[in-house]
Protein backbone atom coordinates (compact mmCIF):
# COMPACT_ATOMS: atom_id res chain seq x y z
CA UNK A 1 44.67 -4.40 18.18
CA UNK A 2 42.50 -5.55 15.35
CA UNK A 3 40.25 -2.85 13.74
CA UNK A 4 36.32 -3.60 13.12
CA UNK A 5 34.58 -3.04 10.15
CA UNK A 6 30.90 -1.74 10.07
CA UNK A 7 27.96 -2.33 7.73
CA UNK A 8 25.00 -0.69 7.18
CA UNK A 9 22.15 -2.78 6.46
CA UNK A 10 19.43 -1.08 4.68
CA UNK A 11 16.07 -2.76 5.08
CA UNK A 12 13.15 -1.87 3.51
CA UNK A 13 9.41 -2.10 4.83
CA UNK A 14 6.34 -3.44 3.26
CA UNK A 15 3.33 -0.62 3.31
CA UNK A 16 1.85 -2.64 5.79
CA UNK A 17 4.86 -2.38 8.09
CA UNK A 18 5.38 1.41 6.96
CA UNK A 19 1.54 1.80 8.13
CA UNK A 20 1.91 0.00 11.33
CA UNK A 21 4.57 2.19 12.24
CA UNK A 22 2.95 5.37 11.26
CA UNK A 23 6.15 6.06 8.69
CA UNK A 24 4.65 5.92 5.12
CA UNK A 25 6.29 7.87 2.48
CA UNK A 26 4.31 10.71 1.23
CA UNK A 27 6.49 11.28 -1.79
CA UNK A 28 5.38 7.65 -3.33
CA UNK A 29 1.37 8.09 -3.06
CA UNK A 30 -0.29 6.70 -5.87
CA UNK A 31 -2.66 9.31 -7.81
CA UNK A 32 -6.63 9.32 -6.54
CA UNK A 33 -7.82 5.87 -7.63
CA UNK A 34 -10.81 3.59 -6.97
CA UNK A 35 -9.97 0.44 -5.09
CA UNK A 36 -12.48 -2.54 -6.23
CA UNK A 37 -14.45 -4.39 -3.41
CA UNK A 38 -12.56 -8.00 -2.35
CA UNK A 39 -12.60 -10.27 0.03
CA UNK A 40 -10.23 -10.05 3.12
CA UNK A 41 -9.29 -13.13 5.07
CA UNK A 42 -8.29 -12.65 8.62
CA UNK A 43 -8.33 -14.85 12.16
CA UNK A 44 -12.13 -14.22 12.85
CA UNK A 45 -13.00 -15.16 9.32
CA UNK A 46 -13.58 -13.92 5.81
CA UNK A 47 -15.17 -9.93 5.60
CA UNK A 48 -16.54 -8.26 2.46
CA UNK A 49 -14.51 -4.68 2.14
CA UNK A 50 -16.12 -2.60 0.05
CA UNK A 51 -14.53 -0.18 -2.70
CA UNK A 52 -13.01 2.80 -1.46
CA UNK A 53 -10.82 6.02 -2.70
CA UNK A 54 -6.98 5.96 -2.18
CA UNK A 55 -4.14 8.47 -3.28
CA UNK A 56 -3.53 11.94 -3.70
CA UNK A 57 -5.87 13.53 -5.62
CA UNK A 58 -3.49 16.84 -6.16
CA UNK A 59 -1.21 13.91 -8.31
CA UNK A 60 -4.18 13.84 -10.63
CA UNK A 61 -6.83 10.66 -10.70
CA UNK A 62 -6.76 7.32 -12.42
CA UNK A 63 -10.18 6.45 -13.94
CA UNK A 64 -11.12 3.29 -15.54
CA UNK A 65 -14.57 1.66 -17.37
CA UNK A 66 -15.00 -1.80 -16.81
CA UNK A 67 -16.21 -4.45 -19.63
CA UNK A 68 -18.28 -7.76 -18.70
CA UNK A 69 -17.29 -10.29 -21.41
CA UNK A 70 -18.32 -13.29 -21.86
């Protein structure tokens, strides 16, 4: 009788795919941060998203000034 051997395959999901499936990991939030406006691209065409607040803001908060050069 020949013995098997067994592998374990660790695969790791995107944030998307951690999202979809309701599984994200709490322990790697971001601290409270502004996310800029942009453009998102999908089947039914191209949508304006405005800015929004992500993270945990008991991690603390990232702020930032913005410069127009020229």
């Amino acid at each position: 009788m020949v013995s098997g051997e067994h592998y374990r395959v660790a695969i790791k999901l995107s944030r998307v795919q951690q999202r979809r499936l309701g599984t994200t990991d709490t322990q790697n939030t971001t601290r409270l941060h502004t996310v800029r406006g942009h453009f998102k691209i999908r089947k039914t065409g191209i949508f304006w998203w405005p800015h929004f607040m992500r993270g945990d803001p008991q991690k603390g908060a990232i702020t930032k000034d913005y410069t127009v050069v020229k």
